[in-house]
PDB file of N, CA and C in Angstrom:
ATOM      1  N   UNK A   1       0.855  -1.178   0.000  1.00  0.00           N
ATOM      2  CA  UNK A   1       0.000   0.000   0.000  1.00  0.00           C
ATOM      3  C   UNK A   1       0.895   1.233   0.000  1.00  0.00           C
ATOM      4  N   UNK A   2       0.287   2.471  -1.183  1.00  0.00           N
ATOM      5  CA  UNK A   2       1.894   3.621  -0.940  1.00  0.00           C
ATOM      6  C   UNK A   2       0.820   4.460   0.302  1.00  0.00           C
ATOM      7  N   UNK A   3      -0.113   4.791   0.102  1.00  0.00           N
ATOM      8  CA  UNK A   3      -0.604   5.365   1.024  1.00  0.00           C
ATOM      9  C   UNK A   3      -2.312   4.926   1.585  1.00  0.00           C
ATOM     10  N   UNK A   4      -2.609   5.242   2.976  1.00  0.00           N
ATOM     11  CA  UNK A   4      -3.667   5.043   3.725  1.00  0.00           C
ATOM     12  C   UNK A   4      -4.896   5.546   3.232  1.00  0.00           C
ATOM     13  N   UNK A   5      -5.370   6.142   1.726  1.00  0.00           N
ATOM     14  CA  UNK A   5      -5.990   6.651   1.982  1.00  0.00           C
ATOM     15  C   UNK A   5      -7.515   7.400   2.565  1.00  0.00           C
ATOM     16  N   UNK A   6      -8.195   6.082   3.153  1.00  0.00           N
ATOM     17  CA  UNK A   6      -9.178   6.601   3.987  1.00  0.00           C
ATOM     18  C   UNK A   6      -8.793   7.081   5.314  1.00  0.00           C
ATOM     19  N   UNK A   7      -7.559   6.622   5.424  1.00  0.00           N
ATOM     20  CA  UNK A   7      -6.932   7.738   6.891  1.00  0.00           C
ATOM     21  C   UNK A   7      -6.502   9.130   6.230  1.00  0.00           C
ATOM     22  N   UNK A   8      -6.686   9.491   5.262  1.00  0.00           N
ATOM     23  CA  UNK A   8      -6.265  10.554   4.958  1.00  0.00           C
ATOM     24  C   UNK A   8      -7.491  11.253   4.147  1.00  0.00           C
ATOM     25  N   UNK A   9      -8.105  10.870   3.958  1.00  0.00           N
ATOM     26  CA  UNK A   9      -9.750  11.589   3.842  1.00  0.00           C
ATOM     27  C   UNK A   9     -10.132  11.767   5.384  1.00  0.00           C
ATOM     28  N   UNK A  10      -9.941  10.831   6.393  1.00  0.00           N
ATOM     29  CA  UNK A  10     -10.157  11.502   8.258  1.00  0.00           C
ATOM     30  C   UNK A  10      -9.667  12.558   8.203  1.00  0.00           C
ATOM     31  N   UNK A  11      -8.113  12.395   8.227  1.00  0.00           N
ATOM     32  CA  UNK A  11      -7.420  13.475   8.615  1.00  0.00           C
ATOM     33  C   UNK A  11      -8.198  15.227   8.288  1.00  0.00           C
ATOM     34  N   UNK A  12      -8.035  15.134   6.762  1.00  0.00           N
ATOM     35  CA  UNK A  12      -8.193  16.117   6.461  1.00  0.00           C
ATOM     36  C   UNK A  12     -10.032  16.943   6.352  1.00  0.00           C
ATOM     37  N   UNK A  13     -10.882  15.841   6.822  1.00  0.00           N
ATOM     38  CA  UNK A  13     -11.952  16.277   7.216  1.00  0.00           C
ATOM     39  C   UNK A  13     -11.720  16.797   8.556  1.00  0.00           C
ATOM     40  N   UNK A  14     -10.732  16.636   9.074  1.00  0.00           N
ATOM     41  CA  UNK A  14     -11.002  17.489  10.750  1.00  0.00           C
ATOM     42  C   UNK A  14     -10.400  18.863  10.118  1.00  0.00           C
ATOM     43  N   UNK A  15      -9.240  19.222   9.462  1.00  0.00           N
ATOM     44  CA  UNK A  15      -9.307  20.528   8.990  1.00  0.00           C
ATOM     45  C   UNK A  15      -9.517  21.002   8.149  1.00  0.00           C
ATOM     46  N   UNK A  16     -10.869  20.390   7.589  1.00  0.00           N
ATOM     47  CA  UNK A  16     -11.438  21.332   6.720  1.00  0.00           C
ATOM     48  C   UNK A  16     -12.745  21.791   7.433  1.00  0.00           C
ATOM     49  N   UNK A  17     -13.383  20.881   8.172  1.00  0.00           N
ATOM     50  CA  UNK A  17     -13.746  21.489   9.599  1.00  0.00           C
ATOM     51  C   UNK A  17     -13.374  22.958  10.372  1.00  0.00           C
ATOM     52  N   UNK A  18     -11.840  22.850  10.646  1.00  0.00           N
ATOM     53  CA  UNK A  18     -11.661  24.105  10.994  1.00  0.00           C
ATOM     54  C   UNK A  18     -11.595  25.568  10.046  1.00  0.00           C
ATOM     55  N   UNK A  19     -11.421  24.730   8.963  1.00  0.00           N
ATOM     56  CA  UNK A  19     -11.198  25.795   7.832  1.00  0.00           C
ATOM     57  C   UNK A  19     -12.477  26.791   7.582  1.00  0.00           C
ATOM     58  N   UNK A  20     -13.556  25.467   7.462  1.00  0.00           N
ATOM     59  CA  UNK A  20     -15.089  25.964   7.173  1.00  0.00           C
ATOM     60  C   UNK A  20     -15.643  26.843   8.670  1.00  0.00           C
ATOM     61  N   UNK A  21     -14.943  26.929   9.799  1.00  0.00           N
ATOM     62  CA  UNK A  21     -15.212  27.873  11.167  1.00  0.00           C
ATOM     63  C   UNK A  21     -14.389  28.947  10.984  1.00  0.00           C
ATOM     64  N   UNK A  22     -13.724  28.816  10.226  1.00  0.00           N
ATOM     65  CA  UNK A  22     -12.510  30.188   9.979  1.00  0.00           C
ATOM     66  C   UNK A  22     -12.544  31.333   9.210  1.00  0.00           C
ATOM     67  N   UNK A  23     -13.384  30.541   8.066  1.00  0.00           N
ATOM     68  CA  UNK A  23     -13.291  31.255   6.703  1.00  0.00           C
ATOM     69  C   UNK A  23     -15.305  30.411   6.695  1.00  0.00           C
ATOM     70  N   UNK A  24     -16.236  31.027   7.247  1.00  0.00           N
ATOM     71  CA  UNK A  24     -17.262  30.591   7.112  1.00  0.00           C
ATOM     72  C   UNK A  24     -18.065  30.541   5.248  1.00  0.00           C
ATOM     73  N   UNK A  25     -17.927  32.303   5.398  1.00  0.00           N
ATOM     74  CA  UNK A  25     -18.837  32.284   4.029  1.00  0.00           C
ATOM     75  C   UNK A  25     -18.016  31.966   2.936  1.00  0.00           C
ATOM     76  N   UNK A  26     -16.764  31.808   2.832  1.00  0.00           N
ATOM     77  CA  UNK A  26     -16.188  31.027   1.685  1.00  0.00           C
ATOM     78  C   UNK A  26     -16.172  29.450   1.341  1.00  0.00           C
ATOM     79  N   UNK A  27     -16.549  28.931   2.596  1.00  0.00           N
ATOM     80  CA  UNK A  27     -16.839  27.485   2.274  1.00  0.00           C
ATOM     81  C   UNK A  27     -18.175  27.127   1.799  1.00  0.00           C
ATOM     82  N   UNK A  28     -18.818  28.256   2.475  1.00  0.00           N
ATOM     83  CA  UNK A  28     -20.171  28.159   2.068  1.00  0.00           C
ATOM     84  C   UNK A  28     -20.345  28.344   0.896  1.00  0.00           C
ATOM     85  N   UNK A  29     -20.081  29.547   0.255  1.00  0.00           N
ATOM     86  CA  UNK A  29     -19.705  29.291  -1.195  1.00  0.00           C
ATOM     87  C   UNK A  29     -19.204  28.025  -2.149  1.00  0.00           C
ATOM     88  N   UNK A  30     -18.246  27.635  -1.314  1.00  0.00           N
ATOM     89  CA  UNK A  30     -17.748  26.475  -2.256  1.00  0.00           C
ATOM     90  C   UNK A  30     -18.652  25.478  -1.849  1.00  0.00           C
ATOM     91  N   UNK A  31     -19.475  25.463  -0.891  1.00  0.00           N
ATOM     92  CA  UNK A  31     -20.270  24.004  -1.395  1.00  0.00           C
ATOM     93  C   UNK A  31     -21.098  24.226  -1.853  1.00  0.00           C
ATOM     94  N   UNK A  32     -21.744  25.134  -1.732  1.00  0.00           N
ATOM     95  CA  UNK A  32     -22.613  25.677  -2.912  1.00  0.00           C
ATOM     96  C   UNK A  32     -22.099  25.487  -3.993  1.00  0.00           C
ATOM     97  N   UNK A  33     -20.854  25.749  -4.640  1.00  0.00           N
ATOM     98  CA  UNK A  33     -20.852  25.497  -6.226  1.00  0.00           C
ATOM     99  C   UNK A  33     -20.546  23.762  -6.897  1.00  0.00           C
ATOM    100  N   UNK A  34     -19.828  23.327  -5.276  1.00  0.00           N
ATOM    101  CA  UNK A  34     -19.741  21.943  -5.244  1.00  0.00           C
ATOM    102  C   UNK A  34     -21.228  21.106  -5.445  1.00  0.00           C
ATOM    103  N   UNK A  35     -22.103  21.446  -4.462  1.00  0.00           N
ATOM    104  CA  UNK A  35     -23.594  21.110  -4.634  1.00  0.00           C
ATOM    105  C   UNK A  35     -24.311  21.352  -6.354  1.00  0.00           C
ATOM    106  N   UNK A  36     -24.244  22.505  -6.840  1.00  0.00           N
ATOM    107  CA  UNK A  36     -24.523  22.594  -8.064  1.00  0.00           C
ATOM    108  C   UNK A  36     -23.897  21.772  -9.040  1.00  0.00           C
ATOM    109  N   UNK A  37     -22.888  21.644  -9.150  1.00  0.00           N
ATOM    110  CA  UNK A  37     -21.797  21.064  -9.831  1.00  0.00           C
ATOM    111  C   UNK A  37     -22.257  19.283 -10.101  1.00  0.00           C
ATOM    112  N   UNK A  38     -22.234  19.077  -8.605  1.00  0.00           N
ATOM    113  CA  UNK A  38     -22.508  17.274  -8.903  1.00  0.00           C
ATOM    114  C   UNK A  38     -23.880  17.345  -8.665  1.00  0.00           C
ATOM    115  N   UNK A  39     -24.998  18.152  -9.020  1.00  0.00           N
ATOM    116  CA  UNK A  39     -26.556  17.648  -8.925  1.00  0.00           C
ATOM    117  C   UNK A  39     -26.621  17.056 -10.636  1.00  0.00           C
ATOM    118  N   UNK A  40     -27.409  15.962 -10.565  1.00  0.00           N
ATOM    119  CA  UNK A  40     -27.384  15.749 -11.905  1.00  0.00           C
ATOM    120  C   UNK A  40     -28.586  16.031 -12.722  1.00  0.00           C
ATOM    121  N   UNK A  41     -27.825  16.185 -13.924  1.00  0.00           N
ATOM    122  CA  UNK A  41     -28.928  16.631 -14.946  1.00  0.00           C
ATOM    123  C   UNK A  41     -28.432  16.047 -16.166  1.00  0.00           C
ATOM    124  N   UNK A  42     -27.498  16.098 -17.357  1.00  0.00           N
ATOM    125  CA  UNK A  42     -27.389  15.648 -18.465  1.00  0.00           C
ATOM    126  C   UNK A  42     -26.447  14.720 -17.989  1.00  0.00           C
ATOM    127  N   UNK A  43     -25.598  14.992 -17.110  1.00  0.00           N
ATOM    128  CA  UNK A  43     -24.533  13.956 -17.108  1.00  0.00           C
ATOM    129  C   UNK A  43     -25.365  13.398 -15.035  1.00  0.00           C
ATOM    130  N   UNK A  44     -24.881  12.036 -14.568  1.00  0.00           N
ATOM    131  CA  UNK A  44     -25.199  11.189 -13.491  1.00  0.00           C
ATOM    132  C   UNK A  44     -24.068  11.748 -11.992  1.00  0.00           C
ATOM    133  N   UNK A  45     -25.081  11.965 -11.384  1.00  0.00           N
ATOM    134  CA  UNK A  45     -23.697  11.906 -10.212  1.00  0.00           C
ATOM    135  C   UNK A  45     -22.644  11.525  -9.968  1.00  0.00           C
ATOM    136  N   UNK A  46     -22.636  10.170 -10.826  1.00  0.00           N
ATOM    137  CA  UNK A  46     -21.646   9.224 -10.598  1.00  0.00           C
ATOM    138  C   UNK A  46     -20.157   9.349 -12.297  1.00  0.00           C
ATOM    139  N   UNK A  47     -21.098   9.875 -12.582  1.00  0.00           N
ATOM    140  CA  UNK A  47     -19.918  10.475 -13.992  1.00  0.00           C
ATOM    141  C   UNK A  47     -19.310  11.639 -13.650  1.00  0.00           C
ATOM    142  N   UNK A  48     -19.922  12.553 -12.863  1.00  0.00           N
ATOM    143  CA  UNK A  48     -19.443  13.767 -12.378  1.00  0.00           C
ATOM    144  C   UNK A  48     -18.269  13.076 -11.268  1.00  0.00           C
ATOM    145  N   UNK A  49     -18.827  12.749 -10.813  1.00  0.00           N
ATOM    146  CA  UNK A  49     -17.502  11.760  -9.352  1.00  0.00           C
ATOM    147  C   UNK A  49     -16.251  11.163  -9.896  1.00  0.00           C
ATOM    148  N   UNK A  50     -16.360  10.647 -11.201  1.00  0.00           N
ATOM    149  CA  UNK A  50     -15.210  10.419 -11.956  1.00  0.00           C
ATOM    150  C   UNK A  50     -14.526  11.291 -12.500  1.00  0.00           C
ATOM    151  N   UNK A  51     -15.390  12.053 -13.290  1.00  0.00           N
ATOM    152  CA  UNK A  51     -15.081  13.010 -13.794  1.00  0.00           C
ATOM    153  C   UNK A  51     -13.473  13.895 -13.078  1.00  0.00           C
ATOM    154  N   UNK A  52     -14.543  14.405 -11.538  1.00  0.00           N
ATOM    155  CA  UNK A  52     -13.740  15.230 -10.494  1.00  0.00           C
ATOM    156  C   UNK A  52     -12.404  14.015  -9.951  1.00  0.00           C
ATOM    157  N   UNK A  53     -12.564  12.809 -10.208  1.00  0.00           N
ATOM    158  CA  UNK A  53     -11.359  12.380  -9.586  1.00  0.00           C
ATOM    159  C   UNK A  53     -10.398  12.368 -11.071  1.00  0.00           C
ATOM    160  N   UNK A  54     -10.861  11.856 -12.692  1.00  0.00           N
ATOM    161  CA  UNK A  54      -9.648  12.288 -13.354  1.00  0.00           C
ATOM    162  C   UNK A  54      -9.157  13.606 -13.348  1.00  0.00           C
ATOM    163  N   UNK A  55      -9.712  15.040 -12.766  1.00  0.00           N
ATOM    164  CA  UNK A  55      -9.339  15.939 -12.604  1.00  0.00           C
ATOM    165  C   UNK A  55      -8.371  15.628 -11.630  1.00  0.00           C
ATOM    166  N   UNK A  56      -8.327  15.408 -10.409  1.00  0.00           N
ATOM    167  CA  UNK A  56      -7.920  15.242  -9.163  1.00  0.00           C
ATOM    168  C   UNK A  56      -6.153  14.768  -9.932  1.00  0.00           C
ATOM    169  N   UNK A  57      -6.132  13.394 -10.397  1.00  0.00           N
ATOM    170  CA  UNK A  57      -5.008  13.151 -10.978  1.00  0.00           C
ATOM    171  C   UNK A  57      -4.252  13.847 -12.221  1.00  0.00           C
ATOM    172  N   UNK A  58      -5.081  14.365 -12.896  1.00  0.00           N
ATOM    173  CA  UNK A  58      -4.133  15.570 -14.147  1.00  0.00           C
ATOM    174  C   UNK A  58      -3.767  16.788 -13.328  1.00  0.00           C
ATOM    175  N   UNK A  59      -4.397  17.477 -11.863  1.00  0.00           N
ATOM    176  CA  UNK A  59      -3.876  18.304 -11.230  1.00  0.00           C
ATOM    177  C   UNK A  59      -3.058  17.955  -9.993  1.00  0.00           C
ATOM    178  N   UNK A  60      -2.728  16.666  -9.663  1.00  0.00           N
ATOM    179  CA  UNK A  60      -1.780  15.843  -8.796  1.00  0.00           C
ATOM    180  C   UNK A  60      -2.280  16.348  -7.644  1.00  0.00           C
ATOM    181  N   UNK A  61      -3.382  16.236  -7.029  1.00  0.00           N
ATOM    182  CA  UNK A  61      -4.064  16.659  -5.951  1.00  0.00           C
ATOM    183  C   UNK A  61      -4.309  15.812  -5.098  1.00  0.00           C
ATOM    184  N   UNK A  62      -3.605  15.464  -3.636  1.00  0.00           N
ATOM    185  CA  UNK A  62      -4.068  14.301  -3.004  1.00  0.00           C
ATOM    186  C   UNK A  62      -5.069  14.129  -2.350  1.00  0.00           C
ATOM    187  N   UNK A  63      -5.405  15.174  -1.794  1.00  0.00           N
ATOM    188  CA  UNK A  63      -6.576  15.054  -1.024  1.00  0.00           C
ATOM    189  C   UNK A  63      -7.894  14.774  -1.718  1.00  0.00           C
ATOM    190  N   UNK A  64      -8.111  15.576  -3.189  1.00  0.00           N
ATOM    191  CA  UNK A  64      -8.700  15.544  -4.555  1.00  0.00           C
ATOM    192  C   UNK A  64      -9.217  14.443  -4.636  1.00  0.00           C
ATOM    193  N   UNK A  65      -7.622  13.498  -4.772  1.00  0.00           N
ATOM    194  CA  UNK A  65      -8.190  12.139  -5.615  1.00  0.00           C
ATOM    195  C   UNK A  65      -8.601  11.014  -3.658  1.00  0.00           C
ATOM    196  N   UNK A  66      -8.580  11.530  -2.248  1.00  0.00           N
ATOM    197  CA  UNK A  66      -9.177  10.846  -1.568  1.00  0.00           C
ATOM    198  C   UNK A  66     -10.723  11.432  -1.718  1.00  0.00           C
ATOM    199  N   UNK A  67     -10.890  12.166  -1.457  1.00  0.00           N
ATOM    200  CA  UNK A  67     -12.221  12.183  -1.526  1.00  0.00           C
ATOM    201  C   UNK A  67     -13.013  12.166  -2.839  1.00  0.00           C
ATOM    202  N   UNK A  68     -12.587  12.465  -3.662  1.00  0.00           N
ATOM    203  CA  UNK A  68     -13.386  11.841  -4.887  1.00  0.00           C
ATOM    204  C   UNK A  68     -13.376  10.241  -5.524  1.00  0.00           C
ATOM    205  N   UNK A  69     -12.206   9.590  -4.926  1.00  0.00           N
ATOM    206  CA  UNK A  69     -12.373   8.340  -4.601  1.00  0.00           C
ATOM    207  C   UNK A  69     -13.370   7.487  -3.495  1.00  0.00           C
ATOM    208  N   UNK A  70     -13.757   8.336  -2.605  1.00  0.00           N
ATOM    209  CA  UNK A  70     -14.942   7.723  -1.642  1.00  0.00           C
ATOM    210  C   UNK A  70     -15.882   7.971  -2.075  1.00  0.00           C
ATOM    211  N   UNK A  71     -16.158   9.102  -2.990  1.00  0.00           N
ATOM    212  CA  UNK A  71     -17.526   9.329  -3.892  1.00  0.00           C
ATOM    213  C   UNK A  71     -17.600   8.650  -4.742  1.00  0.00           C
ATOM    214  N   UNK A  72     -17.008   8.325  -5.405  1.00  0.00           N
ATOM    215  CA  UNK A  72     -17.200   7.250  -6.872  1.00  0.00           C
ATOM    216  C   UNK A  72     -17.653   6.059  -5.983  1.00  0.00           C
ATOM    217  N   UNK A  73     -16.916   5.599  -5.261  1.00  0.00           N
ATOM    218  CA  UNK A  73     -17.338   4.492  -4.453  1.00  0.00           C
ATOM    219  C   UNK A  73     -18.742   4.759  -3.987  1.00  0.00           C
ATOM    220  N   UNK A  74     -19.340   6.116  -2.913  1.00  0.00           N
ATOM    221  CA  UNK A  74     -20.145   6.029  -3.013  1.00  0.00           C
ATOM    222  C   UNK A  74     -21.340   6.097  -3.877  1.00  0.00           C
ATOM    223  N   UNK A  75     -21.224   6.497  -5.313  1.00  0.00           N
ATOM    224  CA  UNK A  75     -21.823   6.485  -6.274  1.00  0.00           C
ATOM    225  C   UNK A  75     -21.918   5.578  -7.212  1.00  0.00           C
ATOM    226  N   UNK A  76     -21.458   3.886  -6.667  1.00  0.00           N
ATOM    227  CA  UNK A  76     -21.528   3.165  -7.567  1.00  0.00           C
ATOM    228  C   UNK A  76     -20.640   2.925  -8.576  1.00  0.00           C
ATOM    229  N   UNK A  77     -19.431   3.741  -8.823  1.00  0.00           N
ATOM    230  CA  UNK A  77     -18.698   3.807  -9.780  1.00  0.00           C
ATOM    231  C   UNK A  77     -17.819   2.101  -9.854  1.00  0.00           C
ATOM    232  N   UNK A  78     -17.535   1.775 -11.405  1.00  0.00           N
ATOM    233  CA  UNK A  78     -16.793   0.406 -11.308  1.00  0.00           C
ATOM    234  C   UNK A  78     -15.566   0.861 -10.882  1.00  0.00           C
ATOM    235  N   UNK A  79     -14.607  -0.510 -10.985  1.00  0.00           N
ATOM    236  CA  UNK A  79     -13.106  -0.051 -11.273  1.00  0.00           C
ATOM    237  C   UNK A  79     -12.411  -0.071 -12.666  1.00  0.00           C
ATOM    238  N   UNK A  80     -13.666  -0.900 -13.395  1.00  0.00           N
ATOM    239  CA  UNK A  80     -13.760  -0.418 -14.751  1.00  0.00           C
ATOM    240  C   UNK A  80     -13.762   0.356 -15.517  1.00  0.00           C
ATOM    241  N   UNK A  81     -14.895   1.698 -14.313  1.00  0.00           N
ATOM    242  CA  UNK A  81     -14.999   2.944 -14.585  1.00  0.00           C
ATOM    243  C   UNK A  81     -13.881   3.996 -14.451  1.00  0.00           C
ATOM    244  N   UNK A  82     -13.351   3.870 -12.988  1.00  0.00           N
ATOM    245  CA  UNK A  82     -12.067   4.035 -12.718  1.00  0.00           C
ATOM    246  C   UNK A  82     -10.924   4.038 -13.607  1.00  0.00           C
ATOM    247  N   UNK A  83     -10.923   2.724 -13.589  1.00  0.00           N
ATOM    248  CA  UNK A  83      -9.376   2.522 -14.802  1.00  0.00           C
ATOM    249  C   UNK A  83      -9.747   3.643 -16.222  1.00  0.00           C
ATOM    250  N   UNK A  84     -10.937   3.430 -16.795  1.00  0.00           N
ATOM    251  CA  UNK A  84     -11.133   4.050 -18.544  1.00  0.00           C
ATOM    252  C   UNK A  84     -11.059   5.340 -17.793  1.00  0.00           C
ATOM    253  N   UNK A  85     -11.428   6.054 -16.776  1.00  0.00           N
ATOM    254  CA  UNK A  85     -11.315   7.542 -16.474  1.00  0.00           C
ATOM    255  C   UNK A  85      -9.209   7.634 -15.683  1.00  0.00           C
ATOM    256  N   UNK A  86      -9.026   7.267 -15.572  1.00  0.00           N
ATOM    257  CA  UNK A  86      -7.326   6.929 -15.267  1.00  0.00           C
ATOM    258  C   UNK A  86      -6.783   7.157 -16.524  1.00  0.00           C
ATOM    259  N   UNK A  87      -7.275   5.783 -17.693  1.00  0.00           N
ATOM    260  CA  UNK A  87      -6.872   6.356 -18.974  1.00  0.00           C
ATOM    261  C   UNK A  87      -7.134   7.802 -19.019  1.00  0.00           C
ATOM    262  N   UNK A  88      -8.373   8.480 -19.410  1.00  0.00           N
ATOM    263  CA  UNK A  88      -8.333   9.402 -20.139  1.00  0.00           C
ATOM    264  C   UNK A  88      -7.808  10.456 -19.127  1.00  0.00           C
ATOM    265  N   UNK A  89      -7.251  10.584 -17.678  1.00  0.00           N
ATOM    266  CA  UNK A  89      -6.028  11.309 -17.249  1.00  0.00           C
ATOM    267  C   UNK A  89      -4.864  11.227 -17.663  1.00  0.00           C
ATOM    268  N   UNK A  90      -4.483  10.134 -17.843  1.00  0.00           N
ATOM    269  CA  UNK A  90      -2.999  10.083 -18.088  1.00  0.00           C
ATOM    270  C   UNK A  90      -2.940  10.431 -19.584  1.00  0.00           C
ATOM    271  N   UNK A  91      -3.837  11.082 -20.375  1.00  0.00           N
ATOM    272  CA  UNK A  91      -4.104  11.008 -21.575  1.00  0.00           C
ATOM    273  C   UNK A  91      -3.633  12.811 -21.737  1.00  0.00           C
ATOM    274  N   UNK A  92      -4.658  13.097 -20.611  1.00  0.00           N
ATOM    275  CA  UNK A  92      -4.262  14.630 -20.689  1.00  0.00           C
ATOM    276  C   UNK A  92      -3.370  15.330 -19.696  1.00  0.00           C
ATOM    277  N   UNK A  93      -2.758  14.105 -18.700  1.00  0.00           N
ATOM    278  CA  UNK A  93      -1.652  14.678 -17.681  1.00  0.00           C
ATOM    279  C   UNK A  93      -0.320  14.424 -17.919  1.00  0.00           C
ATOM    280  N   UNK A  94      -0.643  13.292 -19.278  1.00  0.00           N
ATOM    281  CA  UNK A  94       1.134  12.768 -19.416  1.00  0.00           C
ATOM    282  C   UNK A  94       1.618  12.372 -18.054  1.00  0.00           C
ATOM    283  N   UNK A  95       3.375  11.958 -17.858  1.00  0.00           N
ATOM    284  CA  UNK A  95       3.597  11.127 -17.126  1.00  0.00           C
ATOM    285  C   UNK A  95       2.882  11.534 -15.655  1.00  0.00           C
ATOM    286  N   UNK A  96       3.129  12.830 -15.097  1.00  0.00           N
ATOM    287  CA  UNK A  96       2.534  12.819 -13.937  1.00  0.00           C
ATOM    288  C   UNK A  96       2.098  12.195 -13.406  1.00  0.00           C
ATOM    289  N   UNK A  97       0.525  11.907 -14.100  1.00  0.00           N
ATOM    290  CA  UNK A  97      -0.967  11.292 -14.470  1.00  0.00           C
ATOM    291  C   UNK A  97      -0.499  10.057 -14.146  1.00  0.00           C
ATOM    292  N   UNK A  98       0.538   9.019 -14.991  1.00  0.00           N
ATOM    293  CA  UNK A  98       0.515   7.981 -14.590  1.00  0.00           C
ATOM    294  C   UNK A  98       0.717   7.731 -13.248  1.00  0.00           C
ATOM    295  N   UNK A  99       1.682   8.247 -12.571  1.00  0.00           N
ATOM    296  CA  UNK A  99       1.926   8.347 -11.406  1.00  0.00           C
ATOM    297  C   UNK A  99       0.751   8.186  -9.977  1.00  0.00           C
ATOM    298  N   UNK A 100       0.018   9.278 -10.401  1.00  0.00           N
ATOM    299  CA  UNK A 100      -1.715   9.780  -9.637  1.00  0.00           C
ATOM    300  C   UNK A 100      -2.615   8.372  -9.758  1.00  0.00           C
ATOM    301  N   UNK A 101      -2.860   8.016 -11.170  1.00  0.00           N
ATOM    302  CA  UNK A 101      -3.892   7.163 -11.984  1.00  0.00           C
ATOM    303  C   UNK A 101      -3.618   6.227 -10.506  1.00  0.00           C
ATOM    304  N   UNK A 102      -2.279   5.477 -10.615  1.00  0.00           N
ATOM    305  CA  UNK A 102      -1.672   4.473  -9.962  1.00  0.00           C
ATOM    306  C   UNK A 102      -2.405   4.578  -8.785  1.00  0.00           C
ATOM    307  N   UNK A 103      -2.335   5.565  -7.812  1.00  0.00           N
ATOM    308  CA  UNK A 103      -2.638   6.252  -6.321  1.00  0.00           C
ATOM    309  C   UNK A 103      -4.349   6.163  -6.073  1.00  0.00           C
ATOM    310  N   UNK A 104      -4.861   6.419  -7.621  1.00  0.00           N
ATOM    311  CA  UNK A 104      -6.219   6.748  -7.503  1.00  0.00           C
ATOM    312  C   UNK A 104      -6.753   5.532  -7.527  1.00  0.00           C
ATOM    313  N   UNK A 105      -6.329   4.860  -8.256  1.00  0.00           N
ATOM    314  CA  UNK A 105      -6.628   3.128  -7.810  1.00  0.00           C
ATOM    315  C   UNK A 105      -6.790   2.364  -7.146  1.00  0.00           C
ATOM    316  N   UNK A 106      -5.309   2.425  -6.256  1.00  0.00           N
ATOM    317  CA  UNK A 106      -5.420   1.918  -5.459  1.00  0.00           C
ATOM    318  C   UNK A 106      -6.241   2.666  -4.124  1.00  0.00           C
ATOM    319  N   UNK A 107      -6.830   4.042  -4.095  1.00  0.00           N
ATOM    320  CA  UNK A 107      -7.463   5.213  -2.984  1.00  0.00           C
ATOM    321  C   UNK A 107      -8.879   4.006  -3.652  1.00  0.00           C
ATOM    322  N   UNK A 108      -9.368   3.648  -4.882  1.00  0.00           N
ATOM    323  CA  UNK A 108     -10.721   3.286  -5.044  1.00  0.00           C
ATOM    324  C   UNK A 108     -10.799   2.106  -4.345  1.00  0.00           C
ATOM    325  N   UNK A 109      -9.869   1.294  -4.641  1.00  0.00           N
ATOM    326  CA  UNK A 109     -10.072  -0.002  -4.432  1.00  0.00           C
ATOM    327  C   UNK A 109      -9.965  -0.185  -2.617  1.00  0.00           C
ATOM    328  N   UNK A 110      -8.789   0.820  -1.551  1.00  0.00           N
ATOM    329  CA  UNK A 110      -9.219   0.661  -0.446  1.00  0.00           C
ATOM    330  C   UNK A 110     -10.310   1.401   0.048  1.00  0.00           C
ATOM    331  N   UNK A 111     -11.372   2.119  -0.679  1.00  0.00           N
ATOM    332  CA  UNK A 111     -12.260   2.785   0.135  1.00  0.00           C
ATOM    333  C   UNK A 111     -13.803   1.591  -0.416  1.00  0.00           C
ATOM    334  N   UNK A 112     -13.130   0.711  -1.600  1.00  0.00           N
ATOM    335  CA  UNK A 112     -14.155  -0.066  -1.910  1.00  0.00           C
ATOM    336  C   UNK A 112     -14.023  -1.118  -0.520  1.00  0.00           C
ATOM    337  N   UNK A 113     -12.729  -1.821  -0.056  1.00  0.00           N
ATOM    338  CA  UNK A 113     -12.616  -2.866   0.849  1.00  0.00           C
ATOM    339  C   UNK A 113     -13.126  -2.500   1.857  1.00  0.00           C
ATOM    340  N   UNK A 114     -13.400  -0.925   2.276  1.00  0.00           N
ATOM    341  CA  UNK A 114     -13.899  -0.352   3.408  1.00  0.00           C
ATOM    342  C   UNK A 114     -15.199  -0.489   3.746  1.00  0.00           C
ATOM    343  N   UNK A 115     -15.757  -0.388   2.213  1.00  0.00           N
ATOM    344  CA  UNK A 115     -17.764  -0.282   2.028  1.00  0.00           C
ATOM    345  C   UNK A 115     -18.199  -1.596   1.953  1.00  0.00           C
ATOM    346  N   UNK A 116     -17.404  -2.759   2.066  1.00  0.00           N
ATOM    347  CA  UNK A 116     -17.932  -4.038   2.176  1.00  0.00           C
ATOM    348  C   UNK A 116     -18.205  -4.239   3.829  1.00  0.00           C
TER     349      UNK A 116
END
């Protein structure tokens, strides 16, 4: 395993916690645009959840690709789905991407061993 990451979706929910008491109406904002963002309409919650995690890996974002890895999970997403959205990161992140894809995989597959 290179990293824990449902210990690291904990972690960083306790300070984003503090973040959202610090900086109130800016989080509020952002979940507001977060809320808009993944309500679905042409495209499924669960395509948007992929979507935001091949983002997560073309912008090498760790925290990114933990929590948008517990959403795909919670949205049903395969690892089928996973892998073809991995492809089309590493498609537009070059090597980086491969690097992330790798991370985001394995972030799906332990937050899948978690939901059993």
């Amino acid at each position: 395993m290179h990293k824990d990451w449902p210990r690291m979706a904990d972690e960083l929910s306790g300070a984003l916690r503090d973040l959202r008491g610090g900086a109130p109406e800016v989080m509020k904002a952002f979940s507001g645009i977060a809320q808009a963002a993944l309500k679905a309409d042409a495209l499924d919650t669960r395509t948007k959840e992929l979507i935001a995690l091949g983002i997560a890996v073309a912008i090498r974002c760790d925290g990114c690709v933990a929590f948008h890895a517990e959403a795909a999970v919670r949205q049903g997403a395969s690892r089928a789905e996973v892998l073809e959205t991995m492809g089309m990161a590493v498609y537009m992140g070059a090597g980086p991407s491969v690097m992330y894809a790798a991370q985001a995989l394995e972030a799906f597959d332990q937050f899948t061993a978690q939901a059993r």
